[in-house]
C-alpha atoms as a PDB file:
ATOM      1  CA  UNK A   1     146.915 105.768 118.337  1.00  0.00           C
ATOM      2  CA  UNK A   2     144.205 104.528 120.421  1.00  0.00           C
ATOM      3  CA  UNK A   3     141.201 102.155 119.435  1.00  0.00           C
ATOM      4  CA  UNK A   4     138.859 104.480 121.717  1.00  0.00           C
ATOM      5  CA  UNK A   5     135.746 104.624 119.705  1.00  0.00           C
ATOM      6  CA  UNK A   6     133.943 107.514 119.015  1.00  0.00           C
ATOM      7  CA  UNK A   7     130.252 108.251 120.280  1.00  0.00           C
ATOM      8  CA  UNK A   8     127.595 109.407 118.651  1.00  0.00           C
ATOM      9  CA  UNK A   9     125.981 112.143 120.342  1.00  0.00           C
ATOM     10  CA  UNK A  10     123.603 113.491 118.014  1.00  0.00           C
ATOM     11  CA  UNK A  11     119.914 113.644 118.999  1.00  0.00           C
ATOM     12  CA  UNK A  12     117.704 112.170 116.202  1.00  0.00           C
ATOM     13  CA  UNK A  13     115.500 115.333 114.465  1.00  0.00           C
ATOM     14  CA  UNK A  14     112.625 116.853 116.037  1.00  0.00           C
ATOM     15  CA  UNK A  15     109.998 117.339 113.577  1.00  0.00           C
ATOM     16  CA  UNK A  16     106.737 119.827 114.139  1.00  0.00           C
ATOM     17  CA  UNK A  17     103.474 119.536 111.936  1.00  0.00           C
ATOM     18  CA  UNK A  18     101.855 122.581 110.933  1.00  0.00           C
ATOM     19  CA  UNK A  19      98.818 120.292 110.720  1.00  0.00           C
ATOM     20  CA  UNK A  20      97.385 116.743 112.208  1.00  0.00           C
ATOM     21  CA  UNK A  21      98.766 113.651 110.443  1.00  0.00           C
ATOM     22  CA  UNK A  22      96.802 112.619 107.755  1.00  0.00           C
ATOM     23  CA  UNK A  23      95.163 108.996 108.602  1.00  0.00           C
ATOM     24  CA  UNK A  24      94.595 106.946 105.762  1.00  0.00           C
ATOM     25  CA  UNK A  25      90.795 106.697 104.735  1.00  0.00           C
ATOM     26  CA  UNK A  26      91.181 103.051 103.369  1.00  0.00           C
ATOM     27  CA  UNK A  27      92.197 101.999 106.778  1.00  0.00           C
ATOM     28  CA  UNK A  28      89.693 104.092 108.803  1.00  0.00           C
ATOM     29  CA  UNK A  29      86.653 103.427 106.316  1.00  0.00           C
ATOM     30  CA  UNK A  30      85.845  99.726 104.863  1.00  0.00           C
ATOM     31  CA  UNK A  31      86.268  99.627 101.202  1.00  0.00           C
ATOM     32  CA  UNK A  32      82.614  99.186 101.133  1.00  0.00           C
ATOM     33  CA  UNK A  33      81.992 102.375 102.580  1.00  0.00           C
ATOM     34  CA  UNK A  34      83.946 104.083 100.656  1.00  0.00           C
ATOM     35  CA  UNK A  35      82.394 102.528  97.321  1.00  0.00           C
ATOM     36  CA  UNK A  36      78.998 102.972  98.418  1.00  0.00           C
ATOM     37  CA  UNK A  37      80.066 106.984  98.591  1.00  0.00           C
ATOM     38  CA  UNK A  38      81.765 106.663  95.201  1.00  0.00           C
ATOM     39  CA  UNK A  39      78.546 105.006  93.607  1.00  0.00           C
ATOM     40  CA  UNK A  40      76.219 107.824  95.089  1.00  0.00           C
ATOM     41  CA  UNK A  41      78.523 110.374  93.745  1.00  0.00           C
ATOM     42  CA  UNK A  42      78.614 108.817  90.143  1.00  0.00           C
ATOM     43  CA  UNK A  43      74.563 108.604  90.844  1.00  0.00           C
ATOM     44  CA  UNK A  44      74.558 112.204  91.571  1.00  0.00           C
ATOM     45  CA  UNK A  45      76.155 112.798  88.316  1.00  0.00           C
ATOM     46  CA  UNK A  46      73.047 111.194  86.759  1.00  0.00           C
ATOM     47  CA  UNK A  47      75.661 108.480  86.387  1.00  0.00           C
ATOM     48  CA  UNK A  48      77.804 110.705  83.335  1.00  0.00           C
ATOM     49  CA  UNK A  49      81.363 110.286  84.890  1.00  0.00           C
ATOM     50  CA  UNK A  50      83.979 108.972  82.804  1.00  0.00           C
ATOM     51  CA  UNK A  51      86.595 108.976  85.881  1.00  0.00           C
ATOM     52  CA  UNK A  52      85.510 106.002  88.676  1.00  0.00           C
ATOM     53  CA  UNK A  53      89.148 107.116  89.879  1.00  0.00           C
ATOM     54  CA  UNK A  54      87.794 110.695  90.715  1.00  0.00           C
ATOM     55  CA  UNK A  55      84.378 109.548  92.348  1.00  0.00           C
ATOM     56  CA  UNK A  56      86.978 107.408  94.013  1.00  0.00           C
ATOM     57  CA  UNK A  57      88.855 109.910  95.598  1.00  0.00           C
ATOM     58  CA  UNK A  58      86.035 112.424  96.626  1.00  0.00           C
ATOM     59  CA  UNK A  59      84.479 109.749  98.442  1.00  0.00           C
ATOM     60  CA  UNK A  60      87.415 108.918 100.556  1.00  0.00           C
ATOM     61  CA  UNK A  61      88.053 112.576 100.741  1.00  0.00           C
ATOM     62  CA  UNK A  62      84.678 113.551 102.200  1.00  0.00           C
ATOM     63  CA  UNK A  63      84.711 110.624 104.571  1.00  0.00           C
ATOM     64  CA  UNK A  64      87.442 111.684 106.228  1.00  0.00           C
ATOM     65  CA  UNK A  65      86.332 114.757 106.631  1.00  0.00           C
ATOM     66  CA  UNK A  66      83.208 113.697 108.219  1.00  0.00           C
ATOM     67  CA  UNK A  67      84.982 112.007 110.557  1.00  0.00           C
ATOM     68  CA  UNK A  68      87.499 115.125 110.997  1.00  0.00           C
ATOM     69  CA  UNK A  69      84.279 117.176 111.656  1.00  0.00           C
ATOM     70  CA  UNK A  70      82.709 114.785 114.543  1.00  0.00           C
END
């Protein structure tokens, strides 16, 4: 037997995105930003939302794409 040790000669995967990485709009935006959009969208509402989470998440939504559409 011989202690000859065995390589590894596997290439790491390859992987191809159908679409651009996401970037994450809490890093790209200032959480003030991104409040002041979620305030004006529970204004909008005549301020009848019962979900801060969801005015939450439209705001960082349409923030990114604003700066997807520049």
């Amino acid at each position: 037997m011989s202690n000859s040790k065995v390589q590894n000669t596997r290439k790491p995967p390859v992987f191809k995105h159908s679409e651009p990485l996401k970037t994450d709009p809490v890093r790209t935006f200032s959480e003030d930003q991104i409040r002041t959009r979620a305030y004006q969208i529970y204004e909008s509402r005549n301020r009848n939302s019962d979900n801060p989470d969801a005015d939450w998440s439209q705001a960082e939504t349409e923030l990114m794409e604003l700066l997807h559409a520049k």
